[in-house]
Protein backbone atom coordinates (compact mmCIF):
# COMPACT_ATOMS: atom_id res chain seq x y z
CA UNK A 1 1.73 -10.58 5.15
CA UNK A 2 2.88 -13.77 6.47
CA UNK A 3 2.01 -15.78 3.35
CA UNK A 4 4.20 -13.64 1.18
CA UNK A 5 7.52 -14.19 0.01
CA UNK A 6 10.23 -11.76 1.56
CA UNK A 7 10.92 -9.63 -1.23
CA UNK A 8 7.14 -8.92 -1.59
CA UNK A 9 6.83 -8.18 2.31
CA UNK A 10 10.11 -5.96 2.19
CA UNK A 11 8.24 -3.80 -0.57
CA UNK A 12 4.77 -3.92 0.97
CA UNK A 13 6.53 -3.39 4.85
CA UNK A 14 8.37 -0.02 3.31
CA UNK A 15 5.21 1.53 1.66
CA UNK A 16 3.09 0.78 4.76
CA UNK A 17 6.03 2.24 7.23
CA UNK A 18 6.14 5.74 4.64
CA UNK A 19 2.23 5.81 4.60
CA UNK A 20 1.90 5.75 8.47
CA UNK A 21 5.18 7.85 8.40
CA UNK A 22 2.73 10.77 6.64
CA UNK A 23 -0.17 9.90 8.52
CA UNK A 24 -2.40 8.82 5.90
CA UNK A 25 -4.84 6.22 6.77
CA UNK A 26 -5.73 3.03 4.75
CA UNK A 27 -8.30 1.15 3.32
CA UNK A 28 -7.78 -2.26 2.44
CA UNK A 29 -9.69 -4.50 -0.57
CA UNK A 30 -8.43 -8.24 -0.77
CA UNK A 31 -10.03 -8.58 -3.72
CA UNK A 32 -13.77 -9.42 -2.57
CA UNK A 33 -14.34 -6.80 0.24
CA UNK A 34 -13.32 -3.90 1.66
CA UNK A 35 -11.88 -5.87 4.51
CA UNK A 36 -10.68 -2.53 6.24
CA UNK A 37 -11.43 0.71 6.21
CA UNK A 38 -10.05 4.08 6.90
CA UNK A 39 -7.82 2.92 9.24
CA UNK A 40 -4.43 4.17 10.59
CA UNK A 41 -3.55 0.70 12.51
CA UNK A 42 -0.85 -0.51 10.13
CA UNK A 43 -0.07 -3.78 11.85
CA UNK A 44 -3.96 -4.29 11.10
CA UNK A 45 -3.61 -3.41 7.52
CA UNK A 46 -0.41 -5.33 6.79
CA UNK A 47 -2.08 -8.67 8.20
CA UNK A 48 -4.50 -8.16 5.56
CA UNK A 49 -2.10 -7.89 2.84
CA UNK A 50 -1.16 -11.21 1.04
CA UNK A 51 -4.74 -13.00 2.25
CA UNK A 52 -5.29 -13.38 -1.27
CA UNK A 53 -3.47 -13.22 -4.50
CA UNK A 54 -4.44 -8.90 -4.58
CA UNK A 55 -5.08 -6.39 -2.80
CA UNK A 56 -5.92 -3.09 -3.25
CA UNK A 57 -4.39 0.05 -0.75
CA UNK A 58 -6.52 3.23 -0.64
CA UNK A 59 -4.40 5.92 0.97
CA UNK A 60 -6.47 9.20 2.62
CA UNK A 61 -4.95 12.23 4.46
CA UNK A 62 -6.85 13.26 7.17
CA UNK A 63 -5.44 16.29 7.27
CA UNK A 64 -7.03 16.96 4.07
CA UNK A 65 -11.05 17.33 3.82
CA UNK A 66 -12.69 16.50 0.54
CA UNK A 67 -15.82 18.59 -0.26
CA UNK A 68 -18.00 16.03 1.45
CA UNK A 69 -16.08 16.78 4.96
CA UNK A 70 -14.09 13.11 4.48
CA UNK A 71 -10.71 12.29 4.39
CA UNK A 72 -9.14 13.41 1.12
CA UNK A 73 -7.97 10.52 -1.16
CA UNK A 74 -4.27 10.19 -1.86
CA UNK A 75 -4.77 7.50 -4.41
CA UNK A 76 -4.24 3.88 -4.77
CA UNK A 77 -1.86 0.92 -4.66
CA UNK A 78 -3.14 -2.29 -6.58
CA UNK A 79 -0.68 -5.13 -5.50
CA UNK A 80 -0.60 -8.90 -7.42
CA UNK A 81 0.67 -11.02 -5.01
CA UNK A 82 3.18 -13.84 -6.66
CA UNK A 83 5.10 -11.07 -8.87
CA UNK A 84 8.17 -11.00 -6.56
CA UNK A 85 9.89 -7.41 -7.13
CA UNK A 86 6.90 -6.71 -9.52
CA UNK A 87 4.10 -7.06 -6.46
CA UNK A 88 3.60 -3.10 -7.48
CA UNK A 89 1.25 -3.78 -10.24
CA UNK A 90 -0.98 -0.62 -11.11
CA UNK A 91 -1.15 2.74 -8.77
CA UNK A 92 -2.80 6.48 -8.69
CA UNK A 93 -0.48 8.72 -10.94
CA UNK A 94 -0.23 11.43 -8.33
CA UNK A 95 2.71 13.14 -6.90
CA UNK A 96 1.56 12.58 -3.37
CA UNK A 97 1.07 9.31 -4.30
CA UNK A 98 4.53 9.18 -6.28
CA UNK A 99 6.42 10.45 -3.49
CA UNK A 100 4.81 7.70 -1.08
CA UNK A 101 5.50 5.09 -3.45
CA UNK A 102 9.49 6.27 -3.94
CA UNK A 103 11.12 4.70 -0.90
CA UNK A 104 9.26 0.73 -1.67
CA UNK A 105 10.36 1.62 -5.48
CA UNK A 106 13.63 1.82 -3.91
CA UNK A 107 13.07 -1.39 -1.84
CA UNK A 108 12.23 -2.92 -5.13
CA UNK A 109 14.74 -1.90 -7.56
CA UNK A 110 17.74 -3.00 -4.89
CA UNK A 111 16.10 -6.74 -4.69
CA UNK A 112 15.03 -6.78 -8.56
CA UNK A 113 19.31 -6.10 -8.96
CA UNK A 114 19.87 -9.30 -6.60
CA UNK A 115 17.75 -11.37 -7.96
């Protein structure tokens, strides 16, 4: 994330924190690759994020089994890098999902007010 502007890293840093907080593990796609996968190192998957203009979060709990024995899917973050407050474009419409996603909403209503 070091290529990002703050209030972009701010947002991204408080999702990533919440999602390791619940102990769901990530997959990261930078837009050509699944560049990592299933993977609960978070300083790992935030120096992915920003590497190019999106990138895509898969969130899993491994708590959960799908019917193929793997960790069940949470859903998905789709970030646009370059949107400030906005970096949030698309995600899963799930409440597992919705409550991960409600403490960087937070993070990104408060800087969308200061800007």
């Amino acid at each position: 994330m070091q290529f990002l502007p703050d209030d972009e890293r701010k947002i991204i840093s408080r999702l990533l924190d919440d999602a390791a907080s619940a102990g769901f593990i990530v997959s990261v796609f930078d837009g050509e690759e699944w560049a990592l996968t299933a993977s609960s190192d978070f300083p790992a998957v935030a120096a992915l994020v920003g590497a190019t203009d999106e990138t895509t979060l898969r969130f899993r709990d491994p708590e959960i089994m799908n019917e193929r024995g793997k960790p069940a899917l949470v859903g998905f973050v789709y970030l646009v890098h370059g949107n400030g407050c906005d970096v949030i474009s698309d995600y899963s419409d799930t409440p597992a999902l919705s409550a991960l996603l409600a403490g960087a909403s937070g993070v990104a209503e408060r800087l969308a007010v200061l800007a």
